[in-house]
Protein backbone atom coordinates (compact mmCIF):
# COMPACT_ATOMS: atom_id res chain seq x y z
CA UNK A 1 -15.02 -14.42 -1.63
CA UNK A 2 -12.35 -16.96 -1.70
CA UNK A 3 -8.93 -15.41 -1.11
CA UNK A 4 -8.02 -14.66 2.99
CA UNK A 5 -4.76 -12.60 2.89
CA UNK A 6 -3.33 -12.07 6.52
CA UNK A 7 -0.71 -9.29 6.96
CA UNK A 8 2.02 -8.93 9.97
CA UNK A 9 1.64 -5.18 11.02
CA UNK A 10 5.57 -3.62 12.30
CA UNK A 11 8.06 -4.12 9.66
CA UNK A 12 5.76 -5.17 6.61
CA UNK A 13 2.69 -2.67 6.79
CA UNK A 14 4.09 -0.06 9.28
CA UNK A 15 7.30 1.37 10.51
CA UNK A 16 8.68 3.51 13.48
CA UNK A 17 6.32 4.79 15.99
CA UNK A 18 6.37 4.87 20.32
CA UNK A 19 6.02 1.00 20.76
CA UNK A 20 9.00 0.25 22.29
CA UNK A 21 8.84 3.17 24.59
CA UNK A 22 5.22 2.51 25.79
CA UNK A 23 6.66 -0.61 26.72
CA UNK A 24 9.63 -0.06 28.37
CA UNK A 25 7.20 2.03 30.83
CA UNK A 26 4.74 -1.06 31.34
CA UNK A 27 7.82 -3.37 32.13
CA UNK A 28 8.56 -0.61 34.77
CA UNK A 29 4.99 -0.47 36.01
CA UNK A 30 4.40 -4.06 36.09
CA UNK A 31 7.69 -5.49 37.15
CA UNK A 32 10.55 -2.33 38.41
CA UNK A 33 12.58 -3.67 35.20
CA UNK A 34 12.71 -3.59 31.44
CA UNK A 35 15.86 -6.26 31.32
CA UNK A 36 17.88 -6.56 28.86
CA UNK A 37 15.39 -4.59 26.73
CA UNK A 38 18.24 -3.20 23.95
CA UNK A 39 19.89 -6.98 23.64
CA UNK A 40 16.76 -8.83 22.77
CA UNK A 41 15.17 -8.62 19.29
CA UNK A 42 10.96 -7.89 19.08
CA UNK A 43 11.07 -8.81 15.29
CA UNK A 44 8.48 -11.79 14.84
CA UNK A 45 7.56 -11.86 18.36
CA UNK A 46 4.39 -12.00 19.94
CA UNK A 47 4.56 -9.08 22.76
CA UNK A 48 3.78 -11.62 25.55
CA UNK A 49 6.60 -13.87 24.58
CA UNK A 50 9.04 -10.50 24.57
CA UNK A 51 7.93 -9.60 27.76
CA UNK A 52 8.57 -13.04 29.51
CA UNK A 53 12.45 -13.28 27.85
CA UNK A 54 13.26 -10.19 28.86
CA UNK A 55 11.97 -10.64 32.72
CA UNK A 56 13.00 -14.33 32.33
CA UNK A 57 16.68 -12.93 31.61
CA UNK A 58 16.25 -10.44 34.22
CA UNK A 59 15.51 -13.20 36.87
CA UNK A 60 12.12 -13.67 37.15
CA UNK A 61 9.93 -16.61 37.14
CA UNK A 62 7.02 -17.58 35.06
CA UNK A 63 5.13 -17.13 37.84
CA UNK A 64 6.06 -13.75 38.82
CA UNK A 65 5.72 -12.42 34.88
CA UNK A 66 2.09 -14.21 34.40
CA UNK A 67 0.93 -12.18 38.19
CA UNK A 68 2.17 -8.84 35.84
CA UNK A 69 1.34 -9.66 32.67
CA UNK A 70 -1.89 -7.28 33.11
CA UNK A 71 -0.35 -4.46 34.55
CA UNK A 72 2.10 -4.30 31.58
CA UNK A 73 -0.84 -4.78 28.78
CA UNK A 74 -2.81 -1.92 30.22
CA UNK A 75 0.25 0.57 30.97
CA UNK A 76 1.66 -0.32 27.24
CA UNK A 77 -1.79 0.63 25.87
CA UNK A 78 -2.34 3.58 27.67
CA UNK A 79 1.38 4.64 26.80
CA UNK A 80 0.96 3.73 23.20
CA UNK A 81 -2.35 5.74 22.50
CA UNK A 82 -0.68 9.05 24.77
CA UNK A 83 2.55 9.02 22.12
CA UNK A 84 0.87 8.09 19.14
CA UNK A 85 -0.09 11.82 18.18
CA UNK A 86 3.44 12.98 18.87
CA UNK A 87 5.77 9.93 17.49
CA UNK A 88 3.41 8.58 14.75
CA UNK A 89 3.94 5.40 12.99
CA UNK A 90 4.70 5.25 9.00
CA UNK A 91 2.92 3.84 6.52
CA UNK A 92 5.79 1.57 4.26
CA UNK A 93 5.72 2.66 0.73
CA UNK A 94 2.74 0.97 -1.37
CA UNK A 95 0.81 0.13 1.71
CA UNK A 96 -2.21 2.33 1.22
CA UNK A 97 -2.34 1.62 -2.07
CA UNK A 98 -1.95 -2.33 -1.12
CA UNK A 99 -4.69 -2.57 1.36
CA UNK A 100 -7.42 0.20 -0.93
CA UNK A 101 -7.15 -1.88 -3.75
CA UNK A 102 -7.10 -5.40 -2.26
CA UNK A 103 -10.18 -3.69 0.20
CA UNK A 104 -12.12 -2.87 -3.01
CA UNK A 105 -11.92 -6.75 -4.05
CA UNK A 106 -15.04 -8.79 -3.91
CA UNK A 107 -13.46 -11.58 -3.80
CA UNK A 108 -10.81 -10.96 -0.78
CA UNK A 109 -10.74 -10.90 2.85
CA UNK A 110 -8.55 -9.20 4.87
CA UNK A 111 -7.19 -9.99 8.23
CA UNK A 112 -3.72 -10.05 10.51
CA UNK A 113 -1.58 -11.88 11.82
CA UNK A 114 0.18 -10.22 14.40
CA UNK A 115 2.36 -10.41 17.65
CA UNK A 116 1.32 -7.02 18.58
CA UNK A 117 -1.91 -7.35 21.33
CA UNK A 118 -5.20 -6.49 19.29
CA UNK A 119 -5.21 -3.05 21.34
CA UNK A 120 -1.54 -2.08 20.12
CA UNK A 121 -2.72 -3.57 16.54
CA UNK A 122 -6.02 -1.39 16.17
CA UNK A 123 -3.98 1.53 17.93
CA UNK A 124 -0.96 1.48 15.28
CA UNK A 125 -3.35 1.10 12.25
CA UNK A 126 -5.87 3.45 13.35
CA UNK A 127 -3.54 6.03 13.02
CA UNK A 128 -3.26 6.03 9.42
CA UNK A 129 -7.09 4.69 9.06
CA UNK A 130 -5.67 1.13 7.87
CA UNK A 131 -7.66 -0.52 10.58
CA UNK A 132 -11.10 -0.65 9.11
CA UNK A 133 -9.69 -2.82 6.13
CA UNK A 134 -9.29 -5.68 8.87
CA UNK A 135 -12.04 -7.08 10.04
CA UNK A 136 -10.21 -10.53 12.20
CA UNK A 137 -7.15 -11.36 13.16
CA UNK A 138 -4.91 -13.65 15.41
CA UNK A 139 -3.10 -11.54 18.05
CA UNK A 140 -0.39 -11.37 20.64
CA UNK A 141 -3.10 -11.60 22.77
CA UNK A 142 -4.87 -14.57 22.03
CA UNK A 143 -1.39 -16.47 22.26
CA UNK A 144 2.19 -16.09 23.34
CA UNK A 145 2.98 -18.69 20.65
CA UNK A 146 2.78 -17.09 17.05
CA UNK A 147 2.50 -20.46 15.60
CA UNK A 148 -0.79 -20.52 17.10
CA UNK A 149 -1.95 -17.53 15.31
CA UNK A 150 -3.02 -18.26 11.71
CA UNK A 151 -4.96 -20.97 13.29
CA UNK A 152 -7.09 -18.27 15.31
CA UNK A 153 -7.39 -15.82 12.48
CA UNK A 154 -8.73 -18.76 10.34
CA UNK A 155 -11.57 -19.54 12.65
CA UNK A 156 -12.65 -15.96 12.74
CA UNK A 157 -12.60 -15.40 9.33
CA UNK A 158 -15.12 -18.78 8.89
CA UNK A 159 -17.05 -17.15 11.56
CA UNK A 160 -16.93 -13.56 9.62
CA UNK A 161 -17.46 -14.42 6.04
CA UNK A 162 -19.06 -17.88 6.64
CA UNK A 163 -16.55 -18.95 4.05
CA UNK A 164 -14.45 -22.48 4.63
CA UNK A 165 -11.09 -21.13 2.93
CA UNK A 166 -9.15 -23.21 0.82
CA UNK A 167 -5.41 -22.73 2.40
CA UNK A 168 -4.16 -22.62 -1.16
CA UNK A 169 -5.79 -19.07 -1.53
CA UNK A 170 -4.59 -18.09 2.52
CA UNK A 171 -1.74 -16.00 2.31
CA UNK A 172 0.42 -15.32 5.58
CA UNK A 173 2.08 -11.75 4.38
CA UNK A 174 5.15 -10.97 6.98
CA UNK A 175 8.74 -9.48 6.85
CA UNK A 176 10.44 -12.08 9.10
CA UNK A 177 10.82 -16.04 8.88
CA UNK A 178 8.85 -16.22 12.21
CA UNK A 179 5.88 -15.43 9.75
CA UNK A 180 6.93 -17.61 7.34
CA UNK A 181 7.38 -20.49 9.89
CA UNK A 182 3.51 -19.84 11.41
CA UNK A 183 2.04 -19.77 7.80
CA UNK A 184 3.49 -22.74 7.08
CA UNK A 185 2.88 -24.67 10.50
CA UNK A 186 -1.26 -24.12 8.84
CA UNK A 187 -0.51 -25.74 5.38
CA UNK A 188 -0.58 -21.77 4.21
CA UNK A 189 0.85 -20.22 1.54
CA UNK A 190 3.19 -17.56 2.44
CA UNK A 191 4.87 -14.18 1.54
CA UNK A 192 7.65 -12.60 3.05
CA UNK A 193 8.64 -8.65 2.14
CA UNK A 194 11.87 -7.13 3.15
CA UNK A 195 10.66 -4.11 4.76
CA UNK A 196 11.55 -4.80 8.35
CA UNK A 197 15.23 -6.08 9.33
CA UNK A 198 15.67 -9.15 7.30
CA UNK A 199 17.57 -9.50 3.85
CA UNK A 200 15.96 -11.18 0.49
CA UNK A 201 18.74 -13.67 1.10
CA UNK A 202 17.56 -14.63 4.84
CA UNK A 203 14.20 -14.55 3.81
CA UNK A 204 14.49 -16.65 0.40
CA UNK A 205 16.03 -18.98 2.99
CA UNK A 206 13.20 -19.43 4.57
CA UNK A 207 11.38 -21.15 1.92
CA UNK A 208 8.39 -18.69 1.55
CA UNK A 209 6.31 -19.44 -1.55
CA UNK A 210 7.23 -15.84 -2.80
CA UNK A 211 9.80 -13.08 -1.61
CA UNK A 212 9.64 -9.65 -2.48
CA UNK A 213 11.67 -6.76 -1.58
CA UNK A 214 8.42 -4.20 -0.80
CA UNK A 215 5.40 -3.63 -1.93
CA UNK A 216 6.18 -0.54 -4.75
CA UNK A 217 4.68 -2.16 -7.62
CA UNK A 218 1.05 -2.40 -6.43
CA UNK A 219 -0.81 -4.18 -8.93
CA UNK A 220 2.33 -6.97 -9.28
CA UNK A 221 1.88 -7.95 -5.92
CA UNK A 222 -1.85 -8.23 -5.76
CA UNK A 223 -1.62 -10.55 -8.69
CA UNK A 224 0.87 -12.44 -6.75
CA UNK A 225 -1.67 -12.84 -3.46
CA UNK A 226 -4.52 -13.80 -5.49
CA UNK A 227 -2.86 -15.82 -8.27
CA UNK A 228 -0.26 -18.54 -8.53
CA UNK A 229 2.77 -16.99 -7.04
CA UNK A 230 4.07 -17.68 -10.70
């Protein structure tokens, strides 16, 4: 095993689903405000780091949002899981397909990389079964600072697979340049898809060692992740 791919979840494996809503009611719970929770963008966020600009713009000190930070977690979990069944999330085309075949691979691990929590991350995959494909990741919850992420996931996946990865066969797989940017703060090689709310352009701006607009021709992009990027 010598190729470690690690996959963002919202906007590059999944779409849609209650997040935002189980949130909004563990802001509430944990603080009596959400903020300015329709101005500020989630996209390649860490869910701590969402949290403390939306209660930092809605007056609140660092103080104050650490004391809550634990309240919100365990409301936003509970939340999520309750309106999962009704409001699932969606699967972006070629995913399954993606993850079964690169799954099947002797010679490929899979993890994430992910702002979500690890709850909210084995909550939204579970739903379509993706979640047993994954056996590390770095979350939300290990760091408010997604640049500290890969770095995480890459110890765990030593500690999992007892393998020393090369980071010219780690692949940070996101659809926004805040995945691009962590990848590359590891020495990393990086993809970036176009699945969430970012252009080609934006994302070919970003400098990513390949760019693709989704993942509908399978067996293209897992020669991509384990090859060259030719």
């Amino acid at each position: 095993m010598n190729h470690l791919l690690l996959f963002d979840i919202d906007g590059t494996l999944i779409s849609g689903g209650p997040a935002k809503d189980a949130f909004h009611e563990g802001l509430l719970a944990a603080y009596g405000t959400v903020g300015n929770i329709d101005g500020v963008a989630f996209s390649g966020k860490t869910d701590r780091q969402i949290a403390r600009e939306l209660l930092r713009g809605a007056g609140l000190t660092d103080t104050e949002i650490d004391a809550g930070l634990e309240t919100l977690i365990s409301t936003y979990l509970a939340g999520l899981e309750a309106r999962l069944p009704e409001t699932p999330v969606q699967v972006l085309p070629g995913v399954g397909d993606l993850i079964q075949k690169l799954a099947e691979r002797t010679d490929v691990a899979l993890g994430l990389v992910t702002g979500n929590v690890e709850g909210g991350a084995r909550l939204k995959l579970a739903a379509d079964g993706l979640d047993r494909h994954f056996r590390i990741g770095g979350y939300g919850s290990d760091s408010e600072h997604r640049n500290d992420l890969p770095g995480i996931a890459l110890e765990r996946a030593r500690d999992a697979w007892s393998v020393d990865f090369d980071p010219e066969r780690v692949v940070v797989i996101g659809d926004t340049p805040a995945d691009v940017e962590c990848g590359k703060a590891h020495g990393l090689r990086t993809m970036a898809v176009a699945t969430g709310s970012f252009t080609l352009e934006t994302l070919y701006q970003t400098g990513a060692d390949s760019v693709v607009p989704d993942f509908a021709e399978v067996d293209q992009i897992v020669a991509r992740l384990t090859g060259t990027f030719a």
